[in-house]
C-alpha atoms as a PDB file:
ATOM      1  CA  UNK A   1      -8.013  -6.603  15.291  1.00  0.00           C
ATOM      2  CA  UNK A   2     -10.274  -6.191  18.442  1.00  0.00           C
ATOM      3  CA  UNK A   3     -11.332  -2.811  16.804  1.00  0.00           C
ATOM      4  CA  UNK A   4     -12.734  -4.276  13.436  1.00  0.00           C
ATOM      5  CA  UNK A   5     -14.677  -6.121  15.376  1.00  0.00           C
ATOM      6  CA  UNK A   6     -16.347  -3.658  17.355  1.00  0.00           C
ATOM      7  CA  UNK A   7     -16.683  -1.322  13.976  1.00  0.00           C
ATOM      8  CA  UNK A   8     -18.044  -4.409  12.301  1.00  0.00           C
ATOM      9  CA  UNK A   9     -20.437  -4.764  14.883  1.00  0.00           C
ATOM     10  CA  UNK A  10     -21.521  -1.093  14.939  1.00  0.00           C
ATOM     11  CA  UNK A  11     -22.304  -1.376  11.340  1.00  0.00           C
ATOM     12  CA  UNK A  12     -24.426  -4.807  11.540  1.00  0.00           C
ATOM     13  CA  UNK A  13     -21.345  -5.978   9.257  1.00  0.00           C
ATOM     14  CA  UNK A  14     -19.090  -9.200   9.059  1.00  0.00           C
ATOM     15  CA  UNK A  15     -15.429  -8.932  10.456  1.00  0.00           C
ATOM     16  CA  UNK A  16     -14.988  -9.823   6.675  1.00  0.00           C
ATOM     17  CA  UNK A  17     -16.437  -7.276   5.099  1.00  0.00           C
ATOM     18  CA  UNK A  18     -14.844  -4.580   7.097  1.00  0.00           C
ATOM     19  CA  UNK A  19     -11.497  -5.744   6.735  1.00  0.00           C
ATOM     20  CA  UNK A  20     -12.142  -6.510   3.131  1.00  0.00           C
ATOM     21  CA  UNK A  21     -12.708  -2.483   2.333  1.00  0.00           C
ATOM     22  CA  UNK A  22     -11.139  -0.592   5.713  1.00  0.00           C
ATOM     23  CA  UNK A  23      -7.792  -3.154   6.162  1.00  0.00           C
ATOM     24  CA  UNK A  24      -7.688  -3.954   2.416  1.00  0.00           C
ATOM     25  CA  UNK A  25      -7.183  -0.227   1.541  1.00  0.00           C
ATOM     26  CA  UNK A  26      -4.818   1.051   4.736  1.00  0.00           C
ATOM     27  CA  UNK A  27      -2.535  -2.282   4.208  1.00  0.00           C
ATOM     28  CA  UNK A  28      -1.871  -1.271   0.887  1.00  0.00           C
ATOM     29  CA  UNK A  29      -0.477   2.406   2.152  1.00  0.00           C
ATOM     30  CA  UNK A  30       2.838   0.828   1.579  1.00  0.00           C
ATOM     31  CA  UNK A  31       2.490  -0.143  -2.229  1.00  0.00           C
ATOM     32  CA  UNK A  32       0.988   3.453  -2.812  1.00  0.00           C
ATOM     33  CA  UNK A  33       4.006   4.750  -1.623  1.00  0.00           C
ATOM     34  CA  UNK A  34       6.234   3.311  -3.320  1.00  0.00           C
ATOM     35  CA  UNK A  35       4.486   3.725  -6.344  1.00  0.00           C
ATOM     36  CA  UNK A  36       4.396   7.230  -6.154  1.00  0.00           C
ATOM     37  CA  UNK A  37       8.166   7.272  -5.137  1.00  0.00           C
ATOM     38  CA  UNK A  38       8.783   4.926  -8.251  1.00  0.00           C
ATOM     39  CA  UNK A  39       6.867   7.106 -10.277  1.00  0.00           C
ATOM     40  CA  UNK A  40       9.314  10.102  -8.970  1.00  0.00           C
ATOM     41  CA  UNK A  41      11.737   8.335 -10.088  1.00  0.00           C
ATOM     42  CA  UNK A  42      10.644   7.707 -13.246  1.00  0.00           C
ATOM     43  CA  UNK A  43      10.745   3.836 -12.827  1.00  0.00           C
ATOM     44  CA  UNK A  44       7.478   2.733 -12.735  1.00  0.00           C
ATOM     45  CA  UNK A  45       8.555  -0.949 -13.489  1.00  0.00           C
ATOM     46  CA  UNK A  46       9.003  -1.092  -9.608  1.00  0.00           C
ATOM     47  CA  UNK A  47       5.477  -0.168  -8.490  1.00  0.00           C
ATOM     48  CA  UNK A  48       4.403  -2.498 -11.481  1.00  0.00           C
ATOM     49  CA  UNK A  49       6.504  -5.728 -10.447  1.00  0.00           C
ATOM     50  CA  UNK A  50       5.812  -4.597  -6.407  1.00  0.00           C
ATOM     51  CA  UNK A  51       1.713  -5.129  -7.214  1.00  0.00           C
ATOM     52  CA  UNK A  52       2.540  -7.880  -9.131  1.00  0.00           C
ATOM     53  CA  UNK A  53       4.436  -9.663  -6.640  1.00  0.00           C
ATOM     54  CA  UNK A  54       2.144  -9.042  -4.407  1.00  0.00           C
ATOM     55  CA  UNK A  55      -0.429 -11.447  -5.266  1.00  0.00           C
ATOM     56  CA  UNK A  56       2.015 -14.446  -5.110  1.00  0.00           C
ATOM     57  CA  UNK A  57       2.975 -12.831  -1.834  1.00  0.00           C
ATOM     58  CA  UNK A  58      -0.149 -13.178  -0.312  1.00  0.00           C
ATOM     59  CA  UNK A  59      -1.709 -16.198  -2.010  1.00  0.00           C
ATOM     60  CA  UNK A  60       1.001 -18.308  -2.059  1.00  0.00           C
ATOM     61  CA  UNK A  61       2.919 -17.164   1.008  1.00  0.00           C
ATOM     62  CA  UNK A  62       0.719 -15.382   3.690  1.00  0.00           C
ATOM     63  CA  UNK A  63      -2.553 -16.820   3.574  1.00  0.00           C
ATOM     64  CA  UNK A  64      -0.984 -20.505   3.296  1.00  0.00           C
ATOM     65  CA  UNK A  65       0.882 -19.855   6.226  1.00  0.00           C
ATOM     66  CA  UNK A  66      -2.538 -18.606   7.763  1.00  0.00           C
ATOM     67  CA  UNK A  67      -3.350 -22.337   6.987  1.00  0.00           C
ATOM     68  CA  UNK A  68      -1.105 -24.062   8.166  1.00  0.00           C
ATOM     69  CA  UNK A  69      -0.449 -22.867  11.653  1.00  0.00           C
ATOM     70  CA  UNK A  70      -4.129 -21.926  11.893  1.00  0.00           C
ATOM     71  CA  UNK A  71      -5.715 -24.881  11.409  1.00  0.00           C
ATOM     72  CA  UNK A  72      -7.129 -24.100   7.741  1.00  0.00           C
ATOM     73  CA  UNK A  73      -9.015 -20.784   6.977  1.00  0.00           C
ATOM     74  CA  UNK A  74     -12.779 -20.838   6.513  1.00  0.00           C
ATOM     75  CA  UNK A  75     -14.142 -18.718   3.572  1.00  0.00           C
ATOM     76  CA  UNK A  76     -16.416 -16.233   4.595  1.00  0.00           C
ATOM     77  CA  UNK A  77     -20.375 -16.537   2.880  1.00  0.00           C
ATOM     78  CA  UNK A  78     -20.019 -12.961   1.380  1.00  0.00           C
ATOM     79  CA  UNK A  79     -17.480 -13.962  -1.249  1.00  0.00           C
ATOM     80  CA  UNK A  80     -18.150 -17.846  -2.117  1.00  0.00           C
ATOM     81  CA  UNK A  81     -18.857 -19.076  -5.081  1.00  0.00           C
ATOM     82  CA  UNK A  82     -18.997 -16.526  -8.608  1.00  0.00           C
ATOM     83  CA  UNK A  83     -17.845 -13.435  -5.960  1.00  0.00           C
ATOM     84  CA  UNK A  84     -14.836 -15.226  -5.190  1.00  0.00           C
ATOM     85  CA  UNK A  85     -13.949 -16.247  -8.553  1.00  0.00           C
ATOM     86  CA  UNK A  86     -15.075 -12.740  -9.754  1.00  0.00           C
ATOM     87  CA  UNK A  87     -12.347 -11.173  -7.232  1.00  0.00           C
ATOM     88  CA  UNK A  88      -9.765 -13.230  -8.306  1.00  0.00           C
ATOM     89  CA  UNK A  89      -9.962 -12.254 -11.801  1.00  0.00           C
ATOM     90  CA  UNK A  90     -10.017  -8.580 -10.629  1.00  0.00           C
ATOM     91  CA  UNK A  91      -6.573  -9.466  -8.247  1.00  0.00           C
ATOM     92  CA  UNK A  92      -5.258 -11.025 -11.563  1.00  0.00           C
ATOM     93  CA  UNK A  93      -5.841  -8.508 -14.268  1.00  0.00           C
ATOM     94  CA  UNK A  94      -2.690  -6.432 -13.880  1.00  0.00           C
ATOM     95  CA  UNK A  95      -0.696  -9.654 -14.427  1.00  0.00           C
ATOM     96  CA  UNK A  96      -2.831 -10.179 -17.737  1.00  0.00           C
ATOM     97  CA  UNK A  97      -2.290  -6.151 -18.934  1.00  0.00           C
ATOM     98  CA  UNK A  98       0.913  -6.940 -18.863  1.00  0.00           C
ATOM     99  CA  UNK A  99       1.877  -9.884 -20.452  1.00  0.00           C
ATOM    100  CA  UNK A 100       2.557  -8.418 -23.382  1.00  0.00           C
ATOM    101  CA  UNK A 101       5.087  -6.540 -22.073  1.00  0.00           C
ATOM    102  CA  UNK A 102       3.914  -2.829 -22.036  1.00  0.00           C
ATOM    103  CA  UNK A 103       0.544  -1.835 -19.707  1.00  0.00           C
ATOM    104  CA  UNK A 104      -1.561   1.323 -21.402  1.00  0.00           C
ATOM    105  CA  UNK A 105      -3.229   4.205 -20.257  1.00  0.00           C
ATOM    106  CA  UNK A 106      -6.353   1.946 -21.447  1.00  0.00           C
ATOM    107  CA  UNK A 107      -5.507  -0.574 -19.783  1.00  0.00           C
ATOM    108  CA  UNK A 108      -4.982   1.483 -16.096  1.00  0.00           C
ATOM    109  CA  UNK A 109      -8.465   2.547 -16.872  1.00  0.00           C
ATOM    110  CA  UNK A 110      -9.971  -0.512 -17.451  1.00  0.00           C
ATOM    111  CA  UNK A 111      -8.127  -1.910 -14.095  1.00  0.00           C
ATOM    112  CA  UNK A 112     -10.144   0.689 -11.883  1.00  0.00           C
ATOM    113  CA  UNK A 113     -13.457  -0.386 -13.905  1.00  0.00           C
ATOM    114  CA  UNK A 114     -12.678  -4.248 -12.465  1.00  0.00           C
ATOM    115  CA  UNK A 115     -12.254  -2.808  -8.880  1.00  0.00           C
ATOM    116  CA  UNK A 116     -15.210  -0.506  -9.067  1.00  0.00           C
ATOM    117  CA  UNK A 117     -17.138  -3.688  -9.966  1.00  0.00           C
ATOM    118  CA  UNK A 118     -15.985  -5.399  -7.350  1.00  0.00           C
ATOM    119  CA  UNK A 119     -17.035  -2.943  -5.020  1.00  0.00           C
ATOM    120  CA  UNK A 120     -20.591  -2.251  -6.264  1.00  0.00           C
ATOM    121  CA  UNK A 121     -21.366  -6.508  -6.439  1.00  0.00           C
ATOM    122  CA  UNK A 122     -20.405  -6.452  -2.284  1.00  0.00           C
ATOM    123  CA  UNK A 123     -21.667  -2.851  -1.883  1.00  0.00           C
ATOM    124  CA  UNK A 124     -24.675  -3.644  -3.466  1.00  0.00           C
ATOM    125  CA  UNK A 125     -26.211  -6.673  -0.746  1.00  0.00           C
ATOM    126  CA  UNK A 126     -24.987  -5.647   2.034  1.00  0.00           C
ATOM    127  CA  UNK A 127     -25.435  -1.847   1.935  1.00  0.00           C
ATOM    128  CA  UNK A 128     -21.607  -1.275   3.450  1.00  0.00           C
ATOM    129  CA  UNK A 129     -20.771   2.387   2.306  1.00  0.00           C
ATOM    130  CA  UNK A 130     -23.786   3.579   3.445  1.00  0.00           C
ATOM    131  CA  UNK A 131     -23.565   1.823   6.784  1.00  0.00           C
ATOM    132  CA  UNK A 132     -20.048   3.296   7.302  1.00  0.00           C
ATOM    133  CA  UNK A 133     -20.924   6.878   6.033  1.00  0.00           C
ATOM    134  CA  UNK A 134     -23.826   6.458   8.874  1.00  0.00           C
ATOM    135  CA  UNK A 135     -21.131   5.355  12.057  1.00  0.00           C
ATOM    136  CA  UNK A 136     -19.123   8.078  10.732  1.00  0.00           C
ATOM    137  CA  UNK A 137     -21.852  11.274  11.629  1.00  0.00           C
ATOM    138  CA  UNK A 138     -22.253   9.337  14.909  1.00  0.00           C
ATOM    139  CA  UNK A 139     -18.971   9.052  16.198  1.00  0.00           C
ATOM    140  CA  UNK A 140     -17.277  12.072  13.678  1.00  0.00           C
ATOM    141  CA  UNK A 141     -14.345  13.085  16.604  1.00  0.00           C
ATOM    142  CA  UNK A 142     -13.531   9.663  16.889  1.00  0.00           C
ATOM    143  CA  UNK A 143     -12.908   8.861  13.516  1.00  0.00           C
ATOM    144  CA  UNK A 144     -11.174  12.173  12.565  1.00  0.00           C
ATOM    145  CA  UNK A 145      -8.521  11.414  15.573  1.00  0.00           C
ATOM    146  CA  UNK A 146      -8.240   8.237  13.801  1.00  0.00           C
ATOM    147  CA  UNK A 147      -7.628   9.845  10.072  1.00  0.00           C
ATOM    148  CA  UNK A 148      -4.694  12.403  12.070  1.00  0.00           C
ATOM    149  CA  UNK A 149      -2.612   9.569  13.477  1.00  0.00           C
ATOM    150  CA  UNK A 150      -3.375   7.475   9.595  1.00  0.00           C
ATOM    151  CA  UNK A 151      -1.967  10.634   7.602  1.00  0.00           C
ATOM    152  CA  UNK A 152       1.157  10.290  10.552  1.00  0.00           C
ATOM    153  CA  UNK A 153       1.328   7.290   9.609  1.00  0.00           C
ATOM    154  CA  UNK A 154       1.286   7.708   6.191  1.00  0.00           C
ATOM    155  CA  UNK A 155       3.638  10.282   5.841  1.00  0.00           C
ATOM    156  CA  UNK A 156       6.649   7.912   7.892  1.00  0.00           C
ATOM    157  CA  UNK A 157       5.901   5.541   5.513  1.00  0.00           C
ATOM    158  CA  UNK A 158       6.205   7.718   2.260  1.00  0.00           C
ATOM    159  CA  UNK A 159       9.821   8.790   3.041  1.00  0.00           C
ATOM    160  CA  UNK A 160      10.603   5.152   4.165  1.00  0.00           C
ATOM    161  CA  UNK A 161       9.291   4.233   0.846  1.00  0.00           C
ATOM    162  CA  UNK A 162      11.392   6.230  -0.781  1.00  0.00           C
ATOM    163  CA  UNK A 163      14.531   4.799   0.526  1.00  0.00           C
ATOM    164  CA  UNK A 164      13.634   1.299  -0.764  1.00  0.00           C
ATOM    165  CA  UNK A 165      13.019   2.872  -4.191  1.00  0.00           C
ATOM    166  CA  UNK A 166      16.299   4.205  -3.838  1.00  0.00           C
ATOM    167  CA  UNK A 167      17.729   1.243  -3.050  1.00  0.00           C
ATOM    168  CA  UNK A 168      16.472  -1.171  -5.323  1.00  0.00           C
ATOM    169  CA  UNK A 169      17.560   1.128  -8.580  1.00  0.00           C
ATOM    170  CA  UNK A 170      20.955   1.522  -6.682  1.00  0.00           C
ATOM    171  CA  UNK A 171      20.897  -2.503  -6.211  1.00  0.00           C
ATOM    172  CA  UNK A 172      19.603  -2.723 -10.358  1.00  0.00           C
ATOM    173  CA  UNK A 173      22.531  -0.793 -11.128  1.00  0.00           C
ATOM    174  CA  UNK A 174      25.294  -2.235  -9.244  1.00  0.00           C
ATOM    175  CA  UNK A 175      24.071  -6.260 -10.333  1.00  0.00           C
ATOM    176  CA  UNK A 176      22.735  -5.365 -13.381  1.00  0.00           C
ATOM    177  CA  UNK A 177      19.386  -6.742 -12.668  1.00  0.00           C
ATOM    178  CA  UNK A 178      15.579  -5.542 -13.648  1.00  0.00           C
ATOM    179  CA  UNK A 179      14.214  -3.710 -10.836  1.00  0.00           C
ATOM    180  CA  UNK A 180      11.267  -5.383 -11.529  1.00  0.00           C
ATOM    181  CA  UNK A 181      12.365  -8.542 -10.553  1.00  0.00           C
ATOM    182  CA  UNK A 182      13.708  -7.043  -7.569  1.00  0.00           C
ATOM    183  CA  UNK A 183      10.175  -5.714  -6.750  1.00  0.00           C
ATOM    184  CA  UNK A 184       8.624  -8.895  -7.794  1.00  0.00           C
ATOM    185  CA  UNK A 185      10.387 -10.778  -5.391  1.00  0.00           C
ATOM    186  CA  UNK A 186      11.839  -8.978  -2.793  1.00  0.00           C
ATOM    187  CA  UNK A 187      10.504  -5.288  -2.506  1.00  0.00           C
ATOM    188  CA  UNK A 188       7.074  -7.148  -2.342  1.00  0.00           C
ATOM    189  CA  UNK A 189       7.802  -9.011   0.924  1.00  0.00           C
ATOM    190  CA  UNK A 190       8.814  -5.631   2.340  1.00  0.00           C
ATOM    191  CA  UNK A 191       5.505  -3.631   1.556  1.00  0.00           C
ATOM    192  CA  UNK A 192       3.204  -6.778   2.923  1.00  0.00           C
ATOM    193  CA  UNK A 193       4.687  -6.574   6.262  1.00  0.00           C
ATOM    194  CA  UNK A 194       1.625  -5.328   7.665  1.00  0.00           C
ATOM    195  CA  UNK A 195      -0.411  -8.575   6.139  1.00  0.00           C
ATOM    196  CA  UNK A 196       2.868 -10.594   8.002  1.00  0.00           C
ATOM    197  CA  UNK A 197       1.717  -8.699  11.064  1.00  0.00           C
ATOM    198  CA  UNK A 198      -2.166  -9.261  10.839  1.00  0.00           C
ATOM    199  CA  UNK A 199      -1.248 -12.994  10.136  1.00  0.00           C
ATOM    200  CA  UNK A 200       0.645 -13.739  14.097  1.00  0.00           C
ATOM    201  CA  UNK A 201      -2.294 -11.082  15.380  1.00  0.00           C
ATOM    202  CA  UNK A 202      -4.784 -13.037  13.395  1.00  0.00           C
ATOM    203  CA  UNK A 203      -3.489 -16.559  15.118  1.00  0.00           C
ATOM    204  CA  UNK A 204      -2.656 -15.020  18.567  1.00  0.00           C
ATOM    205  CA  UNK A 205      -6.308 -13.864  18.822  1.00  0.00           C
ATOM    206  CA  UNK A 206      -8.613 -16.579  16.306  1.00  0.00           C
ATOM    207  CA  UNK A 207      -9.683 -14.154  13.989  1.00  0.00           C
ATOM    208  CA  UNK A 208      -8.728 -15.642  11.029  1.00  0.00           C
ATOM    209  CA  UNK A 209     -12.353 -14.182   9.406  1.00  0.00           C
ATOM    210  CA  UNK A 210     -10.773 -10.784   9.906  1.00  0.00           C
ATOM    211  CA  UNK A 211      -7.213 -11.770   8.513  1.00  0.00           C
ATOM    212  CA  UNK A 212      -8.670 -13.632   5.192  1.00  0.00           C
ATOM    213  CA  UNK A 213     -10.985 -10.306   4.521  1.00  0.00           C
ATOM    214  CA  UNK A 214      -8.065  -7.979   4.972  1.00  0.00           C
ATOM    215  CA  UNK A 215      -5.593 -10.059   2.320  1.00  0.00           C
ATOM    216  CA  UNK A 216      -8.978 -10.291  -0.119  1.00  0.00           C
ATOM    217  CA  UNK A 217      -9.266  -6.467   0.111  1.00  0.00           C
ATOM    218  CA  UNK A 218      -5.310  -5.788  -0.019  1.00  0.00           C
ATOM    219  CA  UNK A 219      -5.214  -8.227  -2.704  1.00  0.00           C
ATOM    220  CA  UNK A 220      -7.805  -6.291  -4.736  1.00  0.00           C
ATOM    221  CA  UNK A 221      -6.867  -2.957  -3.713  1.00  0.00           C
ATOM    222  CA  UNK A 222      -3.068  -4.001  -5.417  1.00  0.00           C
ATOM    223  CA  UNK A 223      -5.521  -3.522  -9.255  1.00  0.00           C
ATOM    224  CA  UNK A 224      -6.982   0.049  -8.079  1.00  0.00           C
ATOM    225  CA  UNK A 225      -3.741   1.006  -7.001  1.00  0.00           C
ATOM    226  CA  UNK A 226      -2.239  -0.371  -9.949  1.00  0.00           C
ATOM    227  CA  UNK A 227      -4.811   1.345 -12.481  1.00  0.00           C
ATOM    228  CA  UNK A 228      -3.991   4.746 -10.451  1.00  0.00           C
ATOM    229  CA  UNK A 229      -0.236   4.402 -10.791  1.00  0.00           C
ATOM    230  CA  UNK A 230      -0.617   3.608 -14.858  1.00  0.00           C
ATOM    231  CA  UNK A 231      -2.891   6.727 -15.001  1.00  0.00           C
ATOM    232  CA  UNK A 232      -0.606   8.739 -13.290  1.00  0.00           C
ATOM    233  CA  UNK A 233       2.245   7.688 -15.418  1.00  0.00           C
ATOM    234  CA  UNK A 234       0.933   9.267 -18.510  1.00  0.00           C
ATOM    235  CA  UNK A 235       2.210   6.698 -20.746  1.00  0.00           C
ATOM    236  CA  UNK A 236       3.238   3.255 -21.318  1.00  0.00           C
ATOM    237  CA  UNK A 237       4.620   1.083 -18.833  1.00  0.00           C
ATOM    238  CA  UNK A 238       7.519  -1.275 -19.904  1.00  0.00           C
ATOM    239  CA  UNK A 239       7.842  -4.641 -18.118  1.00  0.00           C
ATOM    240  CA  UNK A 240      10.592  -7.220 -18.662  1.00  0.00           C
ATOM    241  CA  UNK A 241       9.666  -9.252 -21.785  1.00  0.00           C
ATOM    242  CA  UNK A 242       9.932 -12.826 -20.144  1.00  0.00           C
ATOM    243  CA  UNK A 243       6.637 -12.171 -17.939  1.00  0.00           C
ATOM    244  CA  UNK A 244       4.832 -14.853 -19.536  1.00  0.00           C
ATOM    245  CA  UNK A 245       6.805 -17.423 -16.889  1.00  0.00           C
ATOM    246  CA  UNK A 246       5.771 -15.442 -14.348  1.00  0.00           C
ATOM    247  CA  UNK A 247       2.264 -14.873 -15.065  1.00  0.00           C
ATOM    248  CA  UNK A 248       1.807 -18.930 -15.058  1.00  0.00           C
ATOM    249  CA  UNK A 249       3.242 -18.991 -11.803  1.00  0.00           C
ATOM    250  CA  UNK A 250       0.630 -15.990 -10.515  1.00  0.00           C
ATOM    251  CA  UNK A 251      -2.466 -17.367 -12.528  1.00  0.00           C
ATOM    252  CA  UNK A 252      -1.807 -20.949 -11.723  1.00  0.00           C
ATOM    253  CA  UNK A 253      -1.391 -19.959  -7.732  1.00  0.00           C
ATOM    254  CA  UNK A 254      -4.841 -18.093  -7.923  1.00  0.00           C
ATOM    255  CA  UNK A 255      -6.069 -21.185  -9.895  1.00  0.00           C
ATOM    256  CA  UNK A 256      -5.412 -23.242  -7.112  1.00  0.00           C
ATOM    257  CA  UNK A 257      -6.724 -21.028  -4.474  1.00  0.00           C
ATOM    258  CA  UNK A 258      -9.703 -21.351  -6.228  1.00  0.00           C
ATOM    259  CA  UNK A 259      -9.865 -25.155  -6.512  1.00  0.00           C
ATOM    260  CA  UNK A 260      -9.083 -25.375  -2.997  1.00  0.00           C
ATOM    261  CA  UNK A 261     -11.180 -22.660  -1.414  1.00  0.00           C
ATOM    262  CA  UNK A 262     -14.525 -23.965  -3.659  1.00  0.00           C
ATOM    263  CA  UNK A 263     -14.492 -28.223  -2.623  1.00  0.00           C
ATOM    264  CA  UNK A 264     -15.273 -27.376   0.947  1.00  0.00           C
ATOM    265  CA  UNK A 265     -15.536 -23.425   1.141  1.00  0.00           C
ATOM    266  CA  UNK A 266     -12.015 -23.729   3.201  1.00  0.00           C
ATOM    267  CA  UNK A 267      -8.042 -23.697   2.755  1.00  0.00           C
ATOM    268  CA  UNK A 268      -6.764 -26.483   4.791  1.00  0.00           C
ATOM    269  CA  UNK A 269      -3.573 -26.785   6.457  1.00  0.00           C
ATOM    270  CA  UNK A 270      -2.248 -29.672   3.497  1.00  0.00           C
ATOM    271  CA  UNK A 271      -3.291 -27.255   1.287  1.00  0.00           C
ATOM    272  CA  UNK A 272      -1.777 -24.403   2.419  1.00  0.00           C
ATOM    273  CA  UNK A 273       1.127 -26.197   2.548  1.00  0.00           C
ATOM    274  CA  UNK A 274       0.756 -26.848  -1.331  1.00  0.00           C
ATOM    275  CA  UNK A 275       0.803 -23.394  -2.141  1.00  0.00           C
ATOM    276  CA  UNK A 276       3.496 -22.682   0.221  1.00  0.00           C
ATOM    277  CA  UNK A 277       5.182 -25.452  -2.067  1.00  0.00           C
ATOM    278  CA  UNK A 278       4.274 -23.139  -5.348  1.00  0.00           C
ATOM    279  CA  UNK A 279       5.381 -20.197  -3.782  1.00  0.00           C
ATOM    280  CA  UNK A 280       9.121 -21.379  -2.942  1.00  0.00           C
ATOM    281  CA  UNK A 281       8.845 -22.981  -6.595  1.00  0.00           C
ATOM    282  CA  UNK A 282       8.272 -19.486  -7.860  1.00  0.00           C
ATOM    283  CA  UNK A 283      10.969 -17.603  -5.949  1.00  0.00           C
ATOM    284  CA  UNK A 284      13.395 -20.217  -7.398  1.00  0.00           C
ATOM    285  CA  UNK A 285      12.052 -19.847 -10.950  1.00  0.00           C
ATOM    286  CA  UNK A 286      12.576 -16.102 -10.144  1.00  0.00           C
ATOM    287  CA  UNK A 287      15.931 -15.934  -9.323  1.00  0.00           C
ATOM    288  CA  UNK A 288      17.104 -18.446 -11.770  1.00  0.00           C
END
């Protein structure tokens, strides 16, 4: 946490907008992974109901919780307003590809096009990749000692990936359930531990700026990762046919992040209790 800030302040750059592209990306490590292992596999309803779940994950669980115990969450100025709303729709398109019940190569495509134009309407102000390319030349042994112990890290978290693959198929099997709702609901509170990690940093320490970007960029990152996975796939991607209950649940949580975040440009602790209230409403519709 301490780090972001000193990066940030390298770079003449909000804690927010750091976290939104550095944190947002390296958080999501864990949902790459399992993709990839899902994809080995050759059950890529896992990485698609992992992404999926996700979002409720960390709009309905995590940031509430950042809320509630934190005294509310201000929204940081670079995403008010249409940016918000604009990254929202972006965190909710894989929901929408699939709601009819098979997600296309098209449609994979068309999810990296939403991220990419995410990323140029923030790149474009504040001048970020540029900045960051710059810090990198200046301090280039420092950050490649960082990338080493990241690809470490990576690579522990690829084979422990693979094991949860592993067992949710054998757990499919032996109940007979979709192993997309196991990664909707449970596999997806697995691969967000780091977000449950930044949340008791992110209160320990008052940085809630730094916590809020990080979810934002993980949140988004879930689509790129998402249109990379379908790619990768080379072909359709099945999902259970009774997603339209689900997708109410995701859309309607995002629509009330939205209504909450834009009356006073803040999630406050009743309100994050709300969707904390939506979220155990959803894990009950779930399982039901």
């Amino acid at each position: 946490m301490t780090s972001v800030d000193r990066l940030a302040h390298k770079l003449n750059l909000s804690s927010f907008a750091v976290s939104f592209f550095l944190l947002g990306i390296l958080t999501s490590v864990p949902e790459i992974s399992v993709g990839i292992n899902s994809l080995i596999d050759k059950k890529p309803e896992i990485f698609v109901g992992n992404l999926i779940g996700g979002v409720a994950v960390l709009f309905l669980l995590i940031i509430p919780i950042l809320a509630v115990f934190g005294g509310g969450v201000k929204l940081a100025h670079q995403l008010e307003g249409d940016k918000l709303l604009f990254a929202l729709i972006v965190i909710l398109a894989p929901s929408v590809f699939a709601l009819d019940g098979k997600i296309s190569f098209g449609e994979g495509l068309f999810s990296l096009f939403h991220y990419a134009f995410l990323v140029y309407i923030i790149e474009k102000r504040k001048g970020i990749l540029e900045r960051i390319k710059d810090n990198f030349i200046d301090n280039k042994n420092q950050v490649i000692n960082d990338l080493v112990k990241i690809i470490a890290g990576v690579v522990v978290v690829f084979f422990v990936s693979k094991f949860i693959v592993d067992t949710t198929i054998y757990f499919s099997n032996l109940f007979q359930i979709s192993p997309f709702l196991i990664s909707l609901v449970i596999v997806s509170i697995g691969t967000n531990l780091p977000e449950f990690s930044l949340v008791i940093r992110a209160l320990l320490l008052q940085k809630k700026e730094v916590a809020f970007g990080d979810y934002l960029g993980s949140a988004a990152a879930n689509t790129l990762v998402f249109g990379l996975l379908v790619l990768a796939n080379k072909g359709d991607v099945i999902v259970p046919n009774n997603f339209v209950q689900t997708f109410i649940f995701i859309a309607g949580g995002l629509a009330l992040f939205y209504i909450f975040s834009k009356s006073k440009q803040d999630i406050s602790r009743v309100e994050g209790l709300i969707l904390l209230l939506a979220y155990v409403a959803f894990l009950i519709f779930e399982v039901i």
